[in-house]
PDB file of N, CA and C in Angstrom:
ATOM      1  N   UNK A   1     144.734 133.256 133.820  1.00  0.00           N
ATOM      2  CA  UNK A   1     145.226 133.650 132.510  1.00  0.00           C
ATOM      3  C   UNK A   1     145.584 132.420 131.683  1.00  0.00           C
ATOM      4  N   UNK A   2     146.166 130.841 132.203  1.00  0.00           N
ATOM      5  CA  UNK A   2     146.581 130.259 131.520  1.00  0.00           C
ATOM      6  C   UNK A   2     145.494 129.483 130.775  1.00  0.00           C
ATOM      7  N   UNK A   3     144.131 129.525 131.484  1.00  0.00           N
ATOM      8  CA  UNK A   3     142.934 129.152 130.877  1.00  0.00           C
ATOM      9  C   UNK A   3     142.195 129.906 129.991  1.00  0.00           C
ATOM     10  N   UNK A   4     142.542 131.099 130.246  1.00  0.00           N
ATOM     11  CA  UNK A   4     141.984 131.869 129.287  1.00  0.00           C
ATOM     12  C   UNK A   4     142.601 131.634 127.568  1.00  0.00           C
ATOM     13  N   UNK A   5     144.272 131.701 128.057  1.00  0.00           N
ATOM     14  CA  UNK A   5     145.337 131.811 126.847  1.00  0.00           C
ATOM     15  C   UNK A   5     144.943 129.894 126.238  1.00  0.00           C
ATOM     16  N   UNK A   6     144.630 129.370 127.153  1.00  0.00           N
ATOM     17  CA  UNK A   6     144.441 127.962 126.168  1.00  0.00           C
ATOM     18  C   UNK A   6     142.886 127.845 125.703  1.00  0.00           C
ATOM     19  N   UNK A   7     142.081 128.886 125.864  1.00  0.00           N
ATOM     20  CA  UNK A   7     140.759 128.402 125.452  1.00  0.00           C
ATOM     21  C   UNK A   7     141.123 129.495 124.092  1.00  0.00           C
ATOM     22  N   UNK A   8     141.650 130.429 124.259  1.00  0.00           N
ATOM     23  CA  UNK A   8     142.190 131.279 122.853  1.00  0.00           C
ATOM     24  C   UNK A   8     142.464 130.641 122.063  1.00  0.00           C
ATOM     25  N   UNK A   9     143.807 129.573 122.376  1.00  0.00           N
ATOM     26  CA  UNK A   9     144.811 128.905 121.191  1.00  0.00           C
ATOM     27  C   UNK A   9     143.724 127.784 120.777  1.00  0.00           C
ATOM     28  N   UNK A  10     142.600 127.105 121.283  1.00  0.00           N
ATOM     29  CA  UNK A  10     141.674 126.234 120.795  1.00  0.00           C
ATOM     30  C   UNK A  10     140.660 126.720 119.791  1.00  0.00           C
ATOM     31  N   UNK A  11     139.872 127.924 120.476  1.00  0.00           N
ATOM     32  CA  UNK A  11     139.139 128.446 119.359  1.00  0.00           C
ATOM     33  C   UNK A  11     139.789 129.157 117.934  1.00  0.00           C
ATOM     34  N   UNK A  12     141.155 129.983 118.064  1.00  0.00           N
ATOM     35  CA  UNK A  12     141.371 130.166 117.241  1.00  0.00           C
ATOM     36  C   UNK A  12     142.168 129.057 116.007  1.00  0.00           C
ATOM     37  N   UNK A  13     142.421 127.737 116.694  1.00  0.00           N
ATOM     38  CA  UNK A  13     143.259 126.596 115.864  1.00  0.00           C
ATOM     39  C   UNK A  13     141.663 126.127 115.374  1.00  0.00           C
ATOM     40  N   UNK A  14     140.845 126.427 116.437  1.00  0.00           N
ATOM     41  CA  UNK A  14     139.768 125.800 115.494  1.00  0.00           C
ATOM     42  C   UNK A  14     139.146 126.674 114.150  1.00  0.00           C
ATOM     43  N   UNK A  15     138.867 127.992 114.320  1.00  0.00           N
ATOM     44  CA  UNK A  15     138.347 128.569 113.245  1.00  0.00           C
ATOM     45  C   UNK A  15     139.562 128.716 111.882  1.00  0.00           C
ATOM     46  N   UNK A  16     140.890 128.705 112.500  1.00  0.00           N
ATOM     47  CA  UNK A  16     141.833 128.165 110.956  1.00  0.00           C
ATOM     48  C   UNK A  16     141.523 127.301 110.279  1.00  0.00           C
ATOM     49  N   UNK A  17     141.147 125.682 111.384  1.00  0.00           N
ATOM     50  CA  UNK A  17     141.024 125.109 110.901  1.00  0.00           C
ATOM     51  C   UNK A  17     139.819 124.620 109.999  1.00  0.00           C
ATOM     52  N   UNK A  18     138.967 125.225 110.578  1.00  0.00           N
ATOM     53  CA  UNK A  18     137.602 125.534 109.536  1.00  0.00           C
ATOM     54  C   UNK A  18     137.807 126.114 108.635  1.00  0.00           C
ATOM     55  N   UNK A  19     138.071 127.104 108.471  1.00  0.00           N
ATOM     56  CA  UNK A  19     137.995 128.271 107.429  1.00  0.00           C
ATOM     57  C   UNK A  19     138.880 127.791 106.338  1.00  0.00           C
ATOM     58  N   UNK A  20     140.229 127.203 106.713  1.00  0.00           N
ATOM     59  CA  UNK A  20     141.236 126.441 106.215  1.00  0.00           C
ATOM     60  C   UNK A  20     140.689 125.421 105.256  1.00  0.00           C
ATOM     61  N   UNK A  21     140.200 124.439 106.313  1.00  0.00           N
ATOM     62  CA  UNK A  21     139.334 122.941 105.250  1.00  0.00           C
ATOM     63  C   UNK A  21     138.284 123.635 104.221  1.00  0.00           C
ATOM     64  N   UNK A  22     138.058 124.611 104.677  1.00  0.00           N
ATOM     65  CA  UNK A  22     136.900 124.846 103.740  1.00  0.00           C
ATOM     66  C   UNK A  22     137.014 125.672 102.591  1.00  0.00           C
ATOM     67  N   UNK A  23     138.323 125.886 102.203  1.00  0.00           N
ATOM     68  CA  UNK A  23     138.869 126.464 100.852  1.00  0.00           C
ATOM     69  C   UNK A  23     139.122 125.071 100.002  1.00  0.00           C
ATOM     70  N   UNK A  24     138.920 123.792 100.737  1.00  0.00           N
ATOM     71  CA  UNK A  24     139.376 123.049  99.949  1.00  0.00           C
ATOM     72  C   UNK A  24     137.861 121.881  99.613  1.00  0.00           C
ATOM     73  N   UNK A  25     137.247 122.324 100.768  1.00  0.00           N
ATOM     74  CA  UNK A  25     135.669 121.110 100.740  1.00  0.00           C
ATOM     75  C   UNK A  25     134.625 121.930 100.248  1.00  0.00           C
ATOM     76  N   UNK A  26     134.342 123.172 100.637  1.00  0.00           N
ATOM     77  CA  UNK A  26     133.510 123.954 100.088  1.00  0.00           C
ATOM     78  C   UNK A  26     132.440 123.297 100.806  1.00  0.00           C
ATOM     79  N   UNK A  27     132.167 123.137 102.088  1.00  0.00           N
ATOM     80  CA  UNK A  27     131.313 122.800 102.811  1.00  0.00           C
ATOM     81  C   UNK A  27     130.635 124.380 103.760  1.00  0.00           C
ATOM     82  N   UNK A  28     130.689 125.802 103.706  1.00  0.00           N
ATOM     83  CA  UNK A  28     130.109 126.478 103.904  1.00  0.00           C
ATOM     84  C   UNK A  28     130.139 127.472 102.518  1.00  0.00           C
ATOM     85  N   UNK A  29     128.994 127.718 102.373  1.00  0.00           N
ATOM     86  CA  UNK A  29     129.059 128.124 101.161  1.00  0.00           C
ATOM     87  C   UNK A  29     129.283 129.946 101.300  1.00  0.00           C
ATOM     88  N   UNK A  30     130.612 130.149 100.237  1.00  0.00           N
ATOM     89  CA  UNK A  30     130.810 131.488 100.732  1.00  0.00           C
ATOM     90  C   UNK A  30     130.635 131.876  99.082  1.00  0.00           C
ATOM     91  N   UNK A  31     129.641 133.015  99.121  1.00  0.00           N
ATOM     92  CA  UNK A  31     129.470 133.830  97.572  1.00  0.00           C
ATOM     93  C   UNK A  31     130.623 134.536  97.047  1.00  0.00           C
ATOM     94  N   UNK A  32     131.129 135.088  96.562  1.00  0.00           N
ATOM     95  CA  UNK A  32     131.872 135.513  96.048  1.00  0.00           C
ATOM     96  C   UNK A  32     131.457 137.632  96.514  1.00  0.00           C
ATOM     97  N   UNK A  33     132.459 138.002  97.384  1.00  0.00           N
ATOM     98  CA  UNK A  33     132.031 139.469  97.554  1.00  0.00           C
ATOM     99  C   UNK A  33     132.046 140.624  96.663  1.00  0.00           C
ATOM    100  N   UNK A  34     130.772 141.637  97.109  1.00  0.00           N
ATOM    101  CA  UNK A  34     130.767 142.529  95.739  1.00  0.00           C
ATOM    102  C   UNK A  34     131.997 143.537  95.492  1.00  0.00           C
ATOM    103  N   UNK A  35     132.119 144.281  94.295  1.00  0.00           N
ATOM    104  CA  UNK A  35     132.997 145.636  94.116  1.00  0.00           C
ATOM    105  C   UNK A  35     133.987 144.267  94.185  1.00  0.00           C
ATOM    106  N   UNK A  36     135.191 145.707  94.748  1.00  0.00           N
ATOM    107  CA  UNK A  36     136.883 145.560  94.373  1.00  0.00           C
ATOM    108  C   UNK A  36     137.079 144.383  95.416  1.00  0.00           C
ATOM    109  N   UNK A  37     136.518 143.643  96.260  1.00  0.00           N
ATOM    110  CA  UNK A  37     136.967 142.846  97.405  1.00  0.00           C
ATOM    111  C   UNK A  37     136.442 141.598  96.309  1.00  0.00           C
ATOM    112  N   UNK A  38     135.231 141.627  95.745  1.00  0.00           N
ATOM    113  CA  UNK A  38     135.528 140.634  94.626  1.00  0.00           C
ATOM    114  C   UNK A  38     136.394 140.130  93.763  1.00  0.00           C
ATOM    115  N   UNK A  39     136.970 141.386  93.487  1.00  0.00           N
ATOM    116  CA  UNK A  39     138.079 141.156  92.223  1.00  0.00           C
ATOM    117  C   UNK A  39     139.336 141.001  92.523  1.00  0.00           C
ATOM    118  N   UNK A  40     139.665 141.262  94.268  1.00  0.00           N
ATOM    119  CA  UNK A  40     140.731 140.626  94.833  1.00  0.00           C
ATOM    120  C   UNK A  40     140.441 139.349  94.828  1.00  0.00           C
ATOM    121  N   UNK A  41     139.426 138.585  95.603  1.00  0.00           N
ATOM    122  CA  UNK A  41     139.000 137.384  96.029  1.00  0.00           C
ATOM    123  C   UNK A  41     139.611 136.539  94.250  1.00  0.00           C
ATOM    124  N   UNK A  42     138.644 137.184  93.198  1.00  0.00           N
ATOM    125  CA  UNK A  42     138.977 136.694  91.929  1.00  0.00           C
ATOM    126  C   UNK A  42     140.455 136.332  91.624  1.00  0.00           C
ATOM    127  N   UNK A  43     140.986 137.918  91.474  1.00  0.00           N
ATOM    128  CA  UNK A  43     142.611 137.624  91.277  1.00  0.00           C
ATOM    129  C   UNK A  43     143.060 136.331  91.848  1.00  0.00           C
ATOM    130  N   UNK A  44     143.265 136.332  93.257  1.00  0.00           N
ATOM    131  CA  UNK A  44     143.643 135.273  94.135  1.00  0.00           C
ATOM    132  C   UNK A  44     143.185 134.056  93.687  1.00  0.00           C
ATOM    133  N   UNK A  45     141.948 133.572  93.650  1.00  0.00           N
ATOM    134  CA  UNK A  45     141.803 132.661  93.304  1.00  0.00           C
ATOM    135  C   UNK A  45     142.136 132.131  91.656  1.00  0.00           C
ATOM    136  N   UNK A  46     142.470 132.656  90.608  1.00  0.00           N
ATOM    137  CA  UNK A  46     143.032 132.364  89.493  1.00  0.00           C
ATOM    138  C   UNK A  46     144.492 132.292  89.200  1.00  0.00           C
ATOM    139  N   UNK A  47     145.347 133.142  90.072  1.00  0.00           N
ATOM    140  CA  UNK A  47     146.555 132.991  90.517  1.00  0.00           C
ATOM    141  C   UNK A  47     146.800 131.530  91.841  1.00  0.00           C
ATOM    142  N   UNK A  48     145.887 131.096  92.202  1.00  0.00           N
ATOM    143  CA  UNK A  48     145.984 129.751  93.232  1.00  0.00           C
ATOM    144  C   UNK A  48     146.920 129.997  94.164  1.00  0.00           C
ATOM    145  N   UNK A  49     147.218 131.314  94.343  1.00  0.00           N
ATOM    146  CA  UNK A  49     147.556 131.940  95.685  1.00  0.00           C
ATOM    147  C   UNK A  49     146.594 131.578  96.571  1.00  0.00           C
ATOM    148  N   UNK A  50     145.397 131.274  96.749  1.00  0.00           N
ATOM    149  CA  UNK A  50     144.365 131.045  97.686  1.00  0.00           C
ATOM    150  C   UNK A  50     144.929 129.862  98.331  1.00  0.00           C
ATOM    151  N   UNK A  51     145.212 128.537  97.322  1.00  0.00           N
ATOM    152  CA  UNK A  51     145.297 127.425  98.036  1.00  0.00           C
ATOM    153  C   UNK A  51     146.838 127.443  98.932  1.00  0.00           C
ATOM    154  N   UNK A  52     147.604 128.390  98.763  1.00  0.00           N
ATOM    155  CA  UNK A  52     148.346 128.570  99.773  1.00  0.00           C
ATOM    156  C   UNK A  52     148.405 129.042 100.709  1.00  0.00           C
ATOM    157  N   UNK A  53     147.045 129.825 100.797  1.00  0.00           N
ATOM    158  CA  UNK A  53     146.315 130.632 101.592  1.00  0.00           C
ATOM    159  C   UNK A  53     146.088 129.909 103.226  1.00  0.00           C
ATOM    160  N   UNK A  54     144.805 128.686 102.226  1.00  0.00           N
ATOM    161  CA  UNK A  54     144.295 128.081 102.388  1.00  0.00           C
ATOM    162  C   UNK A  54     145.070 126.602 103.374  1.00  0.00           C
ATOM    163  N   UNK A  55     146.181 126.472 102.983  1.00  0.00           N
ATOM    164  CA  UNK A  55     147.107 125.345 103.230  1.00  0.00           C
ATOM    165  C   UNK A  55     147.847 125.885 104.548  1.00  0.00           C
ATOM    166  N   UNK A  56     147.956 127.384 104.533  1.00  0.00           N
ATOM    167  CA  UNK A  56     148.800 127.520 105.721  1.00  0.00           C
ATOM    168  C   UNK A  56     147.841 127.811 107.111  1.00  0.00           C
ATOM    169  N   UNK A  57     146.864 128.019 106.556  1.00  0.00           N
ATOM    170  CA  UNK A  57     146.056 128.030 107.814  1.00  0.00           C
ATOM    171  C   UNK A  57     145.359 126.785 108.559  1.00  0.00           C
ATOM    172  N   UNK A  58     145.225 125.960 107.439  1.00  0.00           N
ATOM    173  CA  UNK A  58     145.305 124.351 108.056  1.00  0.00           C
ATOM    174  C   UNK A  58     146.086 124.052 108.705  1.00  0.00           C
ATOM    175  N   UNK A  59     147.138 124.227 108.508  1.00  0.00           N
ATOM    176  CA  UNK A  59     148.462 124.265 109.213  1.00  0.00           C
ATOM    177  C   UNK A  59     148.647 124.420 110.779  1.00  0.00           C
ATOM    178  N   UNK A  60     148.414 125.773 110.541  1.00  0.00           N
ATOM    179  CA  UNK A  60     148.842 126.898 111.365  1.00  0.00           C
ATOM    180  C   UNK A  60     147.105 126.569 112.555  1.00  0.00           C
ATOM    181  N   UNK A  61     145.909 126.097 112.107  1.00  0.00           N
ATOM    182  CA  UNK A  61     145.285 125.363 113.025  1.00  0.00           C
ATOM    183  C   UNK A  61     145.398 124.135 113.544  1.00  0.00           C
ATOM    184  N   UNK A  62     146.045 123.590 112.770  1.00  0.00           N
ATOM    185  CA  UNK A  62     146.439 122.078 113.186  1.00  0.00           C
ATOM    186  C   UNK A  62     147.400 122.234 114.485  1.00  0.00           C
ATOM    187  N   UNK A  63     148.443 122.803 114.063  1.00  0.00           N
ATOM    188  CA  UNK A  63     149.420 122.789 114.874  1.00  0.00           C
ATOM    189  C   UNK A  63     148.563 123.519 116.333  1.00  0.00           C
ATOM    190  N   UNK A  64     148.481 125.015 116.585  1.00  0.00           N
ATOM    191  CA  UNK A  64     147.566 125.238 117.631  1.00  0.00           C
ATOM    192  C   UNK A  64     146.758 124.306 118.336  1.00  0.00           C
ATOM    193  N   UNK A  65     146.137 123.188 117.374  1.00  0.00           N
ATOM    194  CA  UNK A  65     145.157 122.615 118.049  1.00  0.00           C
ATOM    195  C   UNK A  65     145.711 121.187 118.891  1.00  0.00           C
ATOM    196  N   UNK A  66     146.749 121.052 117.959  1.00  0.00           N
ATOM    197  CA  UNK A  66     147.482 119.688 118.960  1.00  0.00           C
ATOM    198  C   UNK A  66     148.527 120.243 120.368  1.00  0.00           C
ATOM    199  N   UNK A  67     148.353 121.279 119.800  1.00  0.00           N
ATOM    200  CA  UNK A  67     149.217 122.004 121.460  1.00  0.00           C
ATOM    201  C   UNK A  67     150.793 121.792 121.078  1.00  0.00           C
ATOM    202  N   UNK A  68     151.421 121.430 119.799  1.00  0.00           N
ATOM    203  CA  UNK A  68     152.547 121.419 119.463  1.00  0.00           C
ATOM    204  C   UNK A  68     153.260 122.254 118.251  1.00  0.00           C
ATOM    205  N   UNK A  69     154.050 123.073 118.479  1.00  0.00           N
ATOM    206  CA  UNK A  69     154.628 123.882 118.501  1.00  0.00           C
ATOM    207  C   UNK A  69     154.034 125.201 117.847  1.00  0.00           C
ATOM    208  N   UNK A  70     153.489 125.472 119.020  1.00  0.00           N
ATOM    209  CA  UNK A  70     152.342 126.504 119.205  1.00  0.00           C
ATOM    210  C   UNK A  70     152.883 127.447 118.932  1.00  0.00           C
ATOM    211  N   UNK A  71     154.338 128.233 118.805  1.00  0.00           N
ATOM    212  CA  UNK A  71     154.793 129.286 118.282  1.00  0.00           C
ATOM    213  C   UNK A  71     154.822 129.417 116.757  1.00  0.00           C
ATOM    214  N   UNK A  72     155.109 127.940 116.489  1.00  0.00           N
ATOM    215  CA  UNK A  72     155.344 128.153 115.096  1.00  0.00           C
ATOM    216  C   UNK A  72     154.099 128.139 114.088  1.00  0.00           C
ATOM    217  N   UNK A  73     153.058 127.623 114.641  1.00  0.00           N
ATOM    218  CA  UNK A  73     151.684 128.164 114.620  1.00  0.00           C
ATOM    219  C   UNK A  73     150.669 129.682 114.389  1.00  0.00           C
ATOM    220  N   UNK A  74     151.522 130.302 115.189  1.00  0.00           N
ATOM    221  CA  UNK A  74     151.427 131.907 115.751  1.00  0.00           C
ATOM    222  C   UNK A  74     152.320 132.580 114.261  1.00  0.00           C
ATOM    223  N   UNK A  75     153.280 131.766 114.003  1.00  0.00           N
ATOM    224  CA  UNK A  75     154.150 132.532 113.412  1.00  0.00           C
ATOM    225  C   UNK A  75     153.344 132.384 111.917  1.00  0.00           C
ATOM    226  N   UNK A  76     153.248 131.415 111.514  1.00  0.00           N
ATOM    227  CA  UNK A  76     152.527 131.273 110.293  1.00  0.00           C
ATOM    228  C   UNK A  76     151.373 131.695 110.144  1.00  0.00           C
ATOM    229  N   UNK A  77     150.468 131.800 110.993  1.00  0.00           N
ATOM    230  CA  UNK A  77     149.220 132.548 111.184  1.00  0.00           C
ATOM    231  C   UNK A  77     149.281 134.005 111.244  1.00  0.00           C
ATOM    232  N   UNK A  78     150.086 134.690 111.598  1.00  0.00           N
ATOM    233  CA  UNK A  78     150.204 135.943 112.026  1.00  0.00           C
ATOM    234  C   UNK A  78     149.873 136.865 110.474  1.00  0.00           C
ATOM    235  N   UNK A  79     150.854 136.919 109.319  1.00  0.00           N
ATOM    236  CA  UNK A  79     150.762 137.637 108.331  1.00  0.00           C
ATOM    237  C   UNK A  79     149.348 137.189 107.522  1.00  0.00           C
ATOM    238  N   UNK A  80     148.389 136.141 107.906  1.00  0.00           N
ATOM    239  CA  UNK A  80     147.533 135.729 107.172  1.00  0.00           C
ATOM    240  C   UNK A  80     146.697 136.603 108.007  1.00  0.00           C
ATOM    241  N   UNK A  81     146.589 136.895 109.293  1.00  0.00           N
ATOM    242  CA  UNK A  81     145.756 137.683 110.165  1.00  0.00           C
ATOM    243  C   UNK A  81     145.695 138.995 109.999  1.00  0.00           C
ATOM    244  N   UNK A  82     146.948 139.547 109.354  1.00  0.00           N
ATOM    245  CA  UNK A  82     147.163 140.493 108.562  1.00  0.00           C
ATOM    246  C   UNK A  82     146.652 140.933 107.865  1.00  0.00           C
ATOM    247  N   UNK A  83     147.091 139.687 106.599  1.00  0.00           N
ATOM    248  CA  UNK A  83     146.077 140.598 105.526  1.00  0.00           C
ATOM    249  C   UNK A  83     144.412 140.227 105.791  1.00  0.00           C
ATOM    250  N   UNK A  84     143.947 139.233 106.468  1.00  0.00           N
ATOM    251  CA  UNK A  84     142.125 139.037 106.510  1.00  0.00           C
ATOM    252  C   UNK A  84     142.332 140.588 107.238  1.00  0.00           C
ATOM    253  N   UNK A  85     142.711 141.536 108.652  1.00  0.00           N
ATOM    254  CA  UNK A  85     142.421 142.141 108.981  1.00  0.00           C
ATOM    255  C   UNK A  85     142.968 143.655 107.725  1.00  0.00           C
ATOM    256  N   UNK A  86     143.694 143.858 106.980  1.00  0.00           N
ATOM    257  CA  UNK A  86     143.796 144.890 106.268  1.00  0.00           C
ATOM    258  C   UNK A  86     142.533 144.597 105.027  1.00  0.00           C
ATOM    259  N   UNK A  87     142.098 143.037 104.714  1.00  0.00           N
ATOM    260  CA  UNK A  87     141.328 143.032 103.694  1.00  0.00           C
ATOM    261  C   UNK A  87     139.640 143.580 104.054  1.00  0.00           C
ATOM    262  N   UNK A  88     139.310 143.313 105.089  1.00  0.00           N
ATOM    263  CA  UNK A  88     138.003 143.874 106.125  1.00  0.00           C
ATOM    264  C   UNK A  88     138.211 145.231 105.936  1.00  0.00           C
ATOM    265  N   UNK A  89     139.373 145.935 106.606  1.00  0.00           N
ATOM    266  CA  UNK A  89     139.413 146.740 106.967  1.00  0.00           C
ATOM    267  C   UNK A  89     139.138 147.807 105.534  1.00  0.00           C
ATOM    268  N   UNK A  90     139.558 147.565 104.579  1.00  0.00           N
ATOM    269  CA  UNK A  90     140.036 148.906 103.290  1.00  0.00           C
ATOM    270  C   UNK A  90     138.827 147.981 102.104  1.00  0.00           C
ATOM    271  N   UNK A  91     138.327 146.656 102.555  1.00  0.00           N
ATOM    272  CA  UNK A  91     137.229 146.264 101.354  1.00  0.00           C
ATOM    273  C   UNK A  91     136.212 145.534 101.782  1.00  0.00           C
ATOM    274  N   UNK A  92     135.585 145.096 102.589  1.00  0.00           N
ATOM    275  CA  UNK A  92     134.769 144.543 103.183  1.00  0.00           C
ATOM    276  C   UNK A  92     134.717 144.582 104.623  1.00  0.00           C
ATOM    277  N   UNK A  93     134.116 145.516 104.838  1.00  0.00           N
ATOM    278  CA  UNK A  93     134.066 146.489 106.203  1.00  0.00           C
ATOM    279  C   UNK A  93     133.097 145.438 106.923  1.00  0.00           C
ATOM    280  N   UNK A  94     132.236 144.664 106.750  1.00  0.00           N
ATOM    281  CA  UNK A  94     131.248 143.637 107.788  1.00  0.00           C
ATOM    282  C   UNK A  94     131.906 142.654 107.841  1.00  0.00           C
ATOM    283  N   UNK A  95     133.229 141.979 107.659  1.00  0.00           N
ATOM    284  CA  UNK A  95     133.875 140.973 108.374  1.00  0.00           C
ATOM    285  C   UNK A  95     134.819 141.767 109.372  1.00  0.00           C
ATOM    286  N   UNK A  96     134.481 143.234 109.764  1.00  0.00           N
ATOM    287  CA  UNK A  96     135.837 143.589 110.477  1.00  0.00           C
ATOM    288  C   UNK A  96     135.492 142.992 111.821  1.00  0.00           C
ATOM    289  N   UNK A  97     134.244 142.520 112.698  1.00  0.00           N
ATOM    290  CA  UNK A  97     134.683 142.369 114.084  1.00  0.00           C
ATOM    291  C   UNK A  97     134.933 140.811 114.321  1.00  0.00           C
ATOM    292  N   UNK A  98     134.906 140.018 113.484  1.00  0.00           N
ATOM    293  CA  UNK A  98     135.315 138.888 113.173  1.00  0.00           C
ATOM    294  C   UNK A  98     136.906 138.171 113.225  1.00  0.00           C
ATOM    295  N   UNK A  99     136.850 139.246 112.409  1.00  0.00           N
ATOM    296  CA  UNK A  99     138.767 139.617 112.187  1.00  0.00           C
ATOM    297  C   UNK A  99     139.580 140.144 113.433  1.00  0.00           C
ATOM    298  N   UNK A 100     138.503 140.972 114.197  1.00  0.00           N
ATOM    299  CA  UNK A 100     139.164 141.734 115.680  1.00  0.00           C
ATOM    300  C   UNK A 100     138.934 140.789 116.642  1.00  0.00           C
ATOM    301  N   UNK A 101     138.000 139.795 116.588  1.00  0.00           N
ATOM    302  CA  UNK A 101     138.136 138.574 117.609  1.00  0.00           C
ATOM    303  C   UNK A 101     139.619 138.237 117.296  1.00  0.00           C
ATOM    304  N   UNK A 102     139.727 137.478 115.987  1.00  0.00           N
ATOM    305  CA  UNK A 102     140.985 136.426 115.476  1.00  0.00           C
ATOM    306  C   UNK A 102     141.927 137.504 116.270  1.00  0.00           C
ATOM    307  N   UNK A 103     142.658 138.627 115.987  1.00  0.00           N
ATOM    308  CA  UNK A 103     143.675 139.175 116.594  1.00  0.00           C
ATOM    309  C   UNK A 103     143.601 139.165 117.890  1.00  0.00           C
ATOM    310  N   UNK A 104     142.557 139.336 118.871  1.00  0.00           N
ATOM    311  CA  UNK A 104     142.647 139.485 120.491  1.00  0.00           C
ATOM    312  C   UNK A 104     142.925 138.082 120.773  1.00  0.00           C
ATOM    313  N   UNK A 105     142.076 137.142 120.077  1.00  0.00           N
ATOM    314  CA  UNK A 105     142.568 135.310 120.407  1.00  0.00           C
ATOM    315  C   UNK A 105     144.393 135.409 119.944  1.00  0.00           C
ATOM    316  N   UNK A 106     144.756 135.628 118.847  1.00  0.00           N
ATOM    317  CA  UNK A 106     145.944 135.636 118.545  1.00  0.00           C
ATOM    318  C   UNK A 106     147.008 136.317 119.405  1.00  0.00           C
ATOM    319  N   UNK A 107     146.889 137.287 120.143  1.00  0.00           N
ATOM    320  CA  UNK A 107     147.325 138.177 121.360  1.00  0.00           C
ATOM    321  C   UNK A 107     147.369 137.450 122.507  1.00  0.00           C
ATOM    322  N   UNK A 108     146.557 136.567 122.704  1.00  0.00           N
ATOM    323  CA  UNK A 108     146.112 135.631 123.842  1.00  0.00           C
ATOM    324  C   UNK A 108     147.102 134.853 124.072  1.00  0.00           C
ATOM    325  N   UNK A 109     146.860 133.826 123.279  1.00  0.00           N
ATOM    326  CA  UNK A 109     147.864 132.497 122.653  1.00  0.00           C
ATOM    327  C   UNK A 109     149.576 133.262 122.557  1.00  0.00           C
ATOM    328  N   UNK A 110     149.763 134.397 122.332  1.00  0.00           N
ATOM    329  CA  UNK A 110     151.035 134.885 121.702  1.00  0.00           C
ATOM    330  C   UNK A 110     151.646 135.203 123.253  1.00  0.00           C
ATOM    331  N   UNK A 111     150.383 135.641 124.047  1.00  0.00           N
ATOM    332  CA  UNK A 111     150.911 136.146 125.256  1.00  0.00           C
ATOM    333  C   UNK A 111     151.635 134.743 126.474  1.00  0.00           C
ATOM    334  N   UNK A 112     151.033 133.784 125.946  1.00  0.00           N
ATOM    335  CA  UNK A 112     150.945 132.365 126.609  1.00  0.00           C
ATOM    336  C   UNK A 112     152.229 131.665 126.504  1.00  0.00           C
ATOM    337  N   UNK A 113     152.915 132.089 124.926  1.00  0.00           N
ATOM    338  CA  UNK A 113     154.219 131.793 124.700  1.00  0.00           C
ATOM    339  C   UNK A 113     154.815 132.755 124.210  1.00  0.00           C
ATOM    340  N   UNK A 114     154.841 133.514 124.830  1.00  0.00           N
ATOM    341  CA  UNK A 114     155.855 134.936 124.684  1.00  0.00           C
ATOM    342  C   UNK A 114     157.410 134.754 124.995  1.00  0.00           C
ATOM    343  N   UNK A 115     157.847 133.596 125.862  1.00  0.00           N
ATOM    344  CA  UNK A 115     159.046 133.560 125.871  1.00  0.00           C
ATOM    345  C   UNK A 115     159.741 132.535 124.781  1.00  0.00           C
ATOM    346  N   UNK A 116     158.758 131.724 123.645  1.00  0.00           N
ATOM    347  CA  UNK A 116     159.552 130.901 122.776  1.00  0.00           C
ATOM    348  C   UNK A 116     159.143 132.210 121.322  1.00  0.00           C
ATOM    349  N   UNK A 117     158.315 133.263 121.550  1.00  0.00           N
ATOM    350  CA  UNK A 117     158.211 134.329 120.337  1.00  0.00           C
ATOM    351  C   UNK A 117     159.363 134.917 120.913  1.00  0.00           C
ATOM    352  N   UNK A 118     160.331 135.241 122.210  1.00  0.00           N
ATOM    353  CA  UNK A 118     161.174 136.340 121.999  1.00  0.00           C
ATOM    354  C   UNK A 118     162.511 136.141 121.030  1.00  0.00           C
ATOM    355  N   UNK A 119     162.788 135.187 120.692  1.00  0.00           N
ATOM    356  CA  UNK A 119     163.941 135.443 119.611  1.00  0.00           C
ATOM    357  C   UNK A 119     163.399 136.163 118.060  1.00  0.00           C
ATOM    358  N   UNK A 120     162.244 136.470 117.950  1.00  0.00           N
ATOM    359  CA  UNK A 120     161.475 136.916 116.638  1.00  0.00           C
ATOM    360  C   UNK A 120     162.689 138.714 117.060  1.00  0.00           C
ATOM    361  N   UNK A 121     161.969 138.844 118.160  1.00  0.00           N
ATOM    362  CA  UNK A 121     162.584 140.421 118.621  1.00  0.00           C
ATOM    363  C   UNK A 121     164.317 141.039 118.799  1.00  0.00           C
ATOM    364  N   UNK A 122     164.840 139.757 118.897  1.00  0.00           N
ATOM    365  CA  UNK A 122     166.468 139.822 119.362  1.00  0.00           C
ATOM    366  C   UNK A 122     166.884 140.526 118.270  1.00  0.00           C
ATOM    367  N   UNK A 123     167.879 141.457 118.247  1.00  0.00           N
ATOM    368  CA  UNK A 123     169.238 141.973 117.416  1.00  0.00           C
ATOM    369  C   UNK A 123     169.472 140.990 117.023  1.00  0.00           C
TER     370      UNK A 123
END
């Protein structure tokens, strides 16, 4: 399990960290999606909510990927996993099994340090 939970926290610090750099290099070229998942994507990006988007998932892969403080990693990543998985889910239905990797890797890694996530749960 502990190989499993560290090949999780690698691939997934790595695809933050891709997906992350690349709101800012524009080195994979992503079109702009059709209908209403467009006009979210739009909103967001004219409000420059994106680049905070964008900034915390650099982050939040960086950290994963140096193996230091891998909770707080998890923690910042988590609501961004959120909304990519509610945004698949209710507007662009062909990134959903993409999105269901990121959460089972994120489950992985979470399970690996489950005892520095239990104060999230305390009274």
């Amino acid at each position: 399990m502990k190989i499993a939970s560290m090949v999780a926290r690698y691939l997934l610090g790595l695809i933050f960290l891709i997906f992350g750099s690349n709101g800012f290099l524009h080195f994979i070229p992503m079109p702009p999606p059709p209908g209403v998942a467009g006009q979210y994507m739009g909103a967001l990006f004219v409000s420059h909510l994106l680049v905070v988007i964008f900034l915390v998932q650099l982050l939040g892969g960086i950290l994963l990927l140096a193996g230091r403080y891998v909770s707080l990693g998890l923690v910042l990543l988590g609501p961004v996993i959120v909304n990519i998985v509610l945004f698949h889910a209710f507007m662009a239905p062909s990134g959903l099994p993409m999105a269901t990797l990121v959460v089972i890797l994120w489950l992985l890694t979470a399970w690996s340090v489950r005892e520095h996530l239990a104060g999230i749960f305390a009274k």
